[in-house]
Protein backbone atom coordinates (compact mmCIF):
# COMPACT_ATOMS: atom_id res chain seq x y z
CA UNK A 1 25.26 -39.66 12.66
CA UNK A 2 24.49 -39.76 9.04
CA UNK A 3 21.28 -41.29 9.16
CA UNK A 4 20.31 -38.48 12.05
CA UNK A 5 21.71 -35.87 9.33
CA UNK A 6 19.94 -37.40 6.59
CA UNK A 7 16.89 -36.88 8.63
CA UNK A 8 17.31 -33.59 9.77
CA UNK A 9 17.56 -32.20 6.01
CA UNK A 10 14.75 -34.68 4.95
CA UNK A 11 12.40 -33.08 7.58
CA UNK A 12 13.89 -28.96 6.46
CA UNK A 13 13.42 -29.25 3.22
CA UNK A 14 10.06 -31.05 3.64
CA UNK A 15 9.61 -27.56 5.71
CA UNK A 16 11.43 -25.65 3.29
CA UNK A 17 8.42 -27.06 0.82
CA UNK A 18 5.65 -26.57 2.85
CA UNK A 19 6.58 -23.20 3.94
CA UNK A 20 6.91 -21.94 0.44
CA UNK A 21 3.92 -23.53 -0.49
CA UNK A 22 1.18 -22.55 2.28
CA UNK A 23 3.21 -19.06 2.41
CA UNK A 24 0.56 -17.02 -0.02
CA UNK A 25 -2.25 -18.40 2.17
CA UNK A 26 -0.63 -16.91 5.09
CA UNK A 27 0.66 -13.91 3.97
CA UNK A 28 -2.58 -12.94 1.96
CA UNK A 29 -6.46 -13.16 2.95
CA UNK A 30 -8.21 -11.54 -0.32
CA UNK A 31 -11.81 -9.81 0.56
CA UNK A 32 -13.40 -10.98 -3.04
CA UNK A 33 -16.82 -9.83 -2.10
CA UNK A 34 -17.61 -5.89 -3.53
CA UNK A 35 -20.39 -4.23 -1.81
CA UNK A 36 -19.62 -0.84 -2.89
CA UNK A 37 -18.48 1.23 -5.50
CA UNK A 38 -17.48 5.03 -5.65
CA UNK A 39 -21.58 5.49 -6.53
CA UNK A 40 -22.30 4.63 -3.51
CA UNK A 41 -20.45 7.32 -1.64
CA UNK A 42 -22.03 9.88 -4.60
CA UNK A 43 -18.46 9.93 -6.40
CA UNK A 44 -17.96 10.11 -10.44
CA UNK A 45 -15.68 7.48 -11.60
CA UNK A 46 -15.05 5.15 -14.48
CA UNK A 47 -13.12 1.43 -14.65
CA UNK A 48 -9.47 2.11 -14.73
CA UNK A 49 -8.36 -1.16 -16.59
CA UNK A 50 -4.84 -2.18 -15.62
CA UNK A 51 -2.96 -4.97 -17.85
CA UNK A 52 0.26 -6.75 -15.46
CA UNK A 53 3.94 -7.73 -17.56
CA UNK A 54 2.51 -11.73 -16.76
CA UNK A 55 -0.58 -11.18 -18.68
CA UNK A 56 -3.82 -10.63 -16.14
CA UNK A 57 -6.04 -7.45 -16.71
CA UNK A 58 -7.58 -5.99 -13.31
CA UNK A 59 -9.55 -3.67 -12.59
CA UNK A 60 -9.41 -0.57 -10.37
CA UNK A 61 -11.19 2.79 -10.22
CA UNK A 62 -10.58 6.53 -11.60
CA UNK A 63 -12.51 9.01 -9.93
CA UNK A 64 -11.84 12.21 -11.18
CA UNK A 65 -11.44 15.46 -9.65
CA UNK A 66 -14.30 17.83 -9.27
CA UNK A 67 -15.06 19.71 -12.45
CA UNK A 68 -13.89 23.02 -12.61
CA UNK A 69 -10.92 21.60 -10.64
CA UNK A 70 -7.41 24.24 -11.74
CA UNK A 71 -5.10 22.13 -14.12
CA UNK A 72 -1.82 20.82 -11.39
CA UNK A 73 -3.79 18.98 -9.26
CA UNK A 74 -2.43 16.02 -7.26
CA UNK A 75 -3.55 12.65 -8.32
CA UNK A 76 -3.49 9.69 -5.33
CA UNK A 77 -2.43 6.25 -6.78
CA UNK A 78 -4.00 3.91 -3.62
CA UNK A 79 -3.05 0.46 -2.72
CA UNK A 80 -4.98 -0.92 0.47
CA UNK A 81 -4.53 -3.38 3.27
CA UNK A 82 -4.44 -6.69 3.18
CA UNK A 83 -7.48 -7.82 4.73
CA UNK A 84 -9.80 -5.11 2.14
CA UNK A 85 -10.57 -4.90 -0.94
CA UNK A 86 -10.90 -1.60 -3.16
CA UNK A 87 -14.15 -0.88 -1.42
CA UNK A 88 -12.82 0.17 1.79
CA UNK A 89 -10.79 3.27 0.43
CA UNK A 90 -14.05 4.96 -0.43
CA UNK A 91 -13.26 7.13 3.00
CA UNK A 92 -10.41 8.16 1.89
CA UNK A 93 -11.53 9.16 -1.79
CA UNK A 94 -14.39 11.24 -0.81
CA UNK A 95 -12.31 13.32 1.45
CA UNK A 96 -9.70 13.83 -1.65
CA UNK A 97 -12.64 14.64 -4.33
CA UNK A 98 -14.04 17.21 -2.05
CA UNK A 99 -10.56 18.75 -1.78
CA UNK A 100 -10.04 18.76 -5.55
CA UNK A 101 -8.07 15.81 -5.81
CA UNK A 102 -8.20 12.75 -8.10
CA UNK A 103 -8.26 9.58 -7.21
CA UNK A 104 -6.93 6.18 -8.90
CA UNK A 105 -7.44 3.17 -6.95
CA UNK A 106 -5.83 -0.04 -7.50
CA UNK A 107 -7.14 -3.59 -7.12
CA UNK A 108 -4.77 -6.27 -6.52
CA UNK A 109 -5.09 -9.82 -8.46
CA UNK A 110 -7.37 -12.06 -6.89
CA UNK A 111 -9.28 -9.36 -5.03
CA UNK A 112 -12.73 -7.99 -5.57
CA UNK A 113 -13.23 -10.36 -8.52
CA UNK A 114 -9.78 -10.05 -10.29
CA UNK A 115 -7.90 -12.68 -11.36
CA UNK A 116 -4.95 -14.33 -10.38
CA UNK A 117 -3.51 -15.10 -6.92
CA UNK A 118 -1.52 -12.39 -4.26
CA UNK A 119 2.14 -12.74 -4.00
CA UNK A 120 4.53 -10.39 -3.19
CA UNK A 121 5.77 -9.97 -6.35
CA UNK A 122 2.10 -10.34 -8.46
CA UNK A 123 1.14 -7.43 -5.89
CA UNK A 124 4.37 -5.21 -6.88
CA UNK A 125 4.02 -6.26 -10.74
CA UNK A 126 0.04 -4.84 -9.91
CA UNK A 127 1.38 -1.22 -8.82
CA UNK A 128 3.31 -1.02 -12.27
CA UNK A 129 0.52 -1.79 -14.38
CA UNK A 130 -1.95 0.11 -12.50
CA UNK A 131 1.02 3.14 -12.55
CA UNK A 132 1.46 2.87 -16.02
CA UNK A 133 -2.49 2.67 -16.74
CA UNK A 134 -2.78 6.19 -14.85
CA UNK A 135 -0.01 7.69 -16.85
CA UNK A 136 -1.63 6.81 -20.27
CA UNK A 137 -4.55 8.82 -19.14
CA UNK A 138 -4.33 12.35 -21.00
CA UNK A 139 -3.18 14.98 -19.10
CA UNK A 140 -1.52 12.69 -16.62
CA UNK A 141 1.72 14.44 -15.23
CA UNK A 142 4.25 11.66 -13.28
CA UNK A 143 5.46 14.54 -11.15
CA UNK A 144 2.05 15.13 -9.67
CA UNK A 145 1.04 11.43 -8.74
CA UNK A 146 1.29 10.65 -4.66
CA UNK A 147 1.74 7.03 -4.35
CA UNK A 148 -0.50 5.92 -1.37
CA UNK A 149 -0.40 2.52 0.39
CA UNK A 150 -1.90 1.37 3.36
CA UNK A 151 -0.31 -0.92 5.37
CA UNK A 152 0.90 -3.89 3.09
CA UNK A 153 0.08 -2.02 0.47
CA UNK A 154 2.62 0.57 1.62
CA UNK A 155 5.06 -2.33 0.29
CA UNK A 156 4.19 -1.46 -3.48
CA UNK A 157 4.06 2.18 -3.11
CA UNK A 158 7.79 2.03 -1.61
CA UNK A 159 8.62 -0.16 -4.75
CA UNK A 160 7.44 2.28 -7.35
CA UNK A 161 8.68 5.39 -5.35
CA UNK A 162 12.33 3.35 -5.32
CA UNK A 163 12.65 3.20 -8.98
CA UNK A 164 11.79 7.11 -9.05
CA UNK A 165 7.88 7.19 -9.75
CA UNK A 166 5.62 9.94 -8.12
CA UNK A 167 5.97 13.15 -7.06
CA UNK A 168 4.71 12.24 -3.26
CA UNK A 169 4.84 8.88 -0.94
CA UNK A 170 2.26 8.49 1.59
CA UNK A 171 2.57 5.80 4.09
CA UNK A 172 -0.85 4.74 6.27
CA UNK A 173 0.19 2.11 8.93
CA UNK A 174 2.97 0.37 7.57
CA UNK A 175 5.33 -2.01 8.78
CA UNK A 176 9.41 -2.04 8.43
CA UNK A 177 9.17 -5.71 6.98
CA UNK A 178 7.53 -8.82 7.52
CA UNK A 179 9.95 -10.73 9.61
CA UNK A 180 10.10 -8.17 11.78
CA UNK A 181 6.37 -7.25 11.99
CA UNK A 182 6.08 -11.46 13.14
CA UNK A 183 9.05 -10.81 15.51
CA UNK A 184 7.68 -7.58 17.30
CA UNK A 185 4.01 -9.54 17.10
CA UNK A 186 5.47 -12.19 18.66
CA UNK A 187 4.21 -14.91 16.42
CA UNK A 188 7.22 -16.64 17.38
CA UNK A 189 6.66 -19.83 15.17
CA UNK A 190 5.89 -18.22 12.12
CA UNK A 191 9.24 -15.55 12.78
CA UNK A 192 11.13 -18.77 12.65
CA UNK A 193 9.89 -20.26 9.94
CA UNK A 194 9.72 -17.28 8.00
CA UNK A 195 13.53 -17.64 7.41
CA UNK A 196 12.70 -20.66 5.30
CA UNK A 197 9.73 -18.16 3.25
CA UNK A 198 10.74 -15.99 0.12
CA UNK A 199 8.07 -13.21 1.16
CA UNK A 200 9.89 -10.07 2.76
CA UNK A 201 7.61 -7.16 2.43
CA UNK A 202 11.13 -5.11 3.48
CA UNK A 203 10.32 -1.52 3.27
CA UNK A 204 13.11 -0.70 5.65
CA UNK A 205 15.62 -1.36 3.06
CA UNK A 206 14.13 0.44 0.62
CA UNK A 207 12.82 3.61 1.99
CA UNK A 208 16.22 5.15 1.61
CA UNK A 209 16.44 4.52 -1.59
CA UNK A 210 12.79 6.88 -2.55
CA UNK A 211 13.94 10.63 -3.32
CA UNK A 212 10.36 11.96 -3.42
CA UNK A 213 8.70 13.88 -0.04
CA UNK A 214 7.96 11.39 2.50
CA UNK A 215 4.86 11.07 4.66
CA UNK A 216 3.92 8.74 7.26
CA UNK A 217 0.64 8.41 9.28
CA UNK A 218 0.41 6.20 11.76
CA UNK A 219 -2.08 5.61 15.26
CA UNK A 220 0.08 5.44 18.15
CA UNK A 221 -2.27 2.54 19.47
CA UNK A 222 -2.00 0.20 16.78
CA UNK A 223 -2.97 -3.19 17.31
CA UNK A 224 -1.50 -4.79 14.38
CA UNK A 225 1.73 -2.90 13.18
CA UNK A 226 3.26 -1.09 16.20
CA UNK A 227 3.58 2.45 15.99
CA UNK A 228 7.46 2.41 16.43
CA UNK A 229 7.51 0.29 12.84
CA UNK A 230 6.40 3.51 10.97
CA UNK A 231 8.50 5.52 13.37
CA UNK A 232 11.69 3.80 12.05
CA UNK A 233 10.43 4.30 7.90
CA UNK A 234 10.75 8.19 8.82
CA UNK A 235 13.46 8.03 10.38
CA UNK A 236 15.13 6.20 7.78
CA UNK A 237 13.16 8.59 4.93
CA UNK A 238 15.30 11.58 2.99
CA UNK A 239 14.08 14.89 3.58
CA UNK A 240 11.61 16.13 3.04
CA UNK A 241 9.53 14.36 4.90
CA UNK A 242 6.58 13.92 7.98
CA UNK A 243 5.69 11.97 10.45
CA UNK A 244 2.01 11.87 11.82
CA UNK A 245 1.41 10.12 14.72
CA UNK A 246 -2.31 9.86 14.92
CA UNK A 247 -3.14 9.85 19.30
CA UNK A 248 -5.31 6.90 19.94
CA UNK A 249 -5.53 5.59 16.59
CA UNK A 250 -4.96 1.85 15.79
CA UNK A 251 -4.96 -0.01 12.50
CA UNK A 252 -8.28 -0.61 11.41
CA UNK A 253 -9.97 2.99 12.45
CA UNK A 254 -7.95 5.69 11.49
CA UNK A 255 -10.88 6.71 8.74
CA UNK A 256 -13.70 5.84 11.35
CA UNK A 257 -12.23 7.50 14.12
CA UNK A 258 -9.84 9.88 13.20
CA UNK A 259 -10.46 10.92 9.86
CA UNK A 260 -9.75 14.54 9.97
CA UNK A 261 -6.61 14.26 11.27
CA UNK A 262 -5.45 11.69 8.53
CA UNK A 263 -6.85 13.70 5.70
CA UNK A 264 -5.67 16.76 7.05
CA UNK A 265 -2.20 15.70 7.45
CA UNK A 266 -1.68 14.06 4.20
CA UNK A 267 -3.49 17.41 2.51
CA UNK A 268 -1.43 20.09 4.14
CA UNK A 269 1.82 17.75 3.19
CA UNK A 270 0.42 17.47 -0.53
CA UNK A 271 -0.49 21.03 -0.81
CA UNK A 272 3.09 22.62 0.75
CA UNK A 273 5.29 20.59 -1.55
CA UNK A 274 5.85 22.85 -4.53
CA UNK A 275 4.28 20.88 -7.06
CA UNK A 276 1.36 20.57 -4.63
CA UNK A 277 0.02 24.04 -4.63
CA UNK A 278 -3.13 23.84 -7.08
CA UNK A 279 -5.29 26.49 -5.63
């Protein structure tokens, strides 16, 4: 019996080790290649340089709003998905410019050609420099910042709306936590051994905790994080918020294929909070 115990604990912690060790492979697939920049899509913008608390400068983008834009109006702080890179929010930023919006978009370490490696908590210590950066821009006002993240990236916009930051949280696709996104998957091998992992991703505990206006757009068909995981972050949410349930929409074409209906949601939300009425 003690030489089968001795074994058993040999072989967890060997998986306790392993786990922890392949666990930012799994969790993270970085799209390092940039093929376009806010040019590209005919947009004005300038390097918003973002230095993290453990040392790595990264680099994002500020696109401004449109000149001749009336002083008040809402800035979106974007963090993307996991399998992007900065490049694929340029949907999402030419639909804001137009409506006299400005844009900051964040770039996580180890994407798009900054350094570093993803982790859960690099990514999180990324929103705070990236937050701060936008703040040190003159005329920046904290109460008229909407936080915006995009699926995993919807894991750092619930940590800075938690400690109080933004006016606005806007929530595109995102999942109640990572165990359970493997559970309701199904990925029933890594669910189990994700109880040995340190990554948690849990936005379900947190989202109670934000005391900013709430919304959350999400397809009803989506493939990858099921609809009823952004379901439960509203329902969970303080008042006021929305919930946008996008017919037909899954995870990866909610800008190709129902672009309209995202923008217009999250603009109509923006623009009937009170700090949100700029025109």
């Amino acid at each position: 019996m003690l030489a089968l115990s001795a074994t058993l604990l040999l072989i967890l912690a060997a998986l306790f080790v392993g786990v922890r060790l392949l666990e930012p492979h799994l969790a993270f697939f970085p799209v390092r290649e940039l093929v376009v920049t806010p040019a590209s899509a005919g947009l004005p913008f300038e390097d918003l340089a973002a230095t993290t608390d453990d040392g790595l400068r990264l680099r994002g983008w500020f696109i401004p709003p449109p000149d001749g834009t009336p002083p008040g109006a809402w800035t979106l702080l974007v963090f993307h998905g996991n399998a992007e890179n900065i490049g694929h929010g340029l949907n999402l930023a030419v639909r804001a410019h137009a409506a006299g919006f400005g844009v900051a978009m964040a770039e996580y370490r180890g994407y798009a050609g900054n350094p570093g490696s993803p982790s859960e908590h690099g990514i999180s210590r990324d929103g705070e420099a990236y937050l701060r950066a936008l703040l040190e821009r003159p005329g920046a006002d904290p109460r008229r910042i909407a936080i915006w993240g995009r699926s995993i990236g919807g894991a750092v916009a619930v940590h800075l709306a938690t400690a109080g930051n933004g006016g606005a949280l806007v929530l595109e696709s995102p999942f109640r936590s990572a165990r359970t996104l493997l559970r309701d998957a199904g990925a029933w091998v890594l669910f189990g051994l994700s109880f040995l992992a340190s990554y948690r991703f849990d936005q379900e505990a947190l989202i109670g905790r934000v005391r900013s206006p709430v919304l959350v757009l999400h397809g009803t068909a989506d493939e990858v994080v099921p609809f009823s995981h952004g379901r439960r972050l509203y329902e969970l949410a303080n008042e006021p918020k929305r919930l946008q349930a996008i017919e037909g929409g899954g995870h990866n074409d909610l800008w190709a294929r129902h672009a309209d209906e995202v923008w217009g949601a999250a603009e109509s939300f923006l623009r009937g909070l009170p700090l949100g009425k700029t025109r």
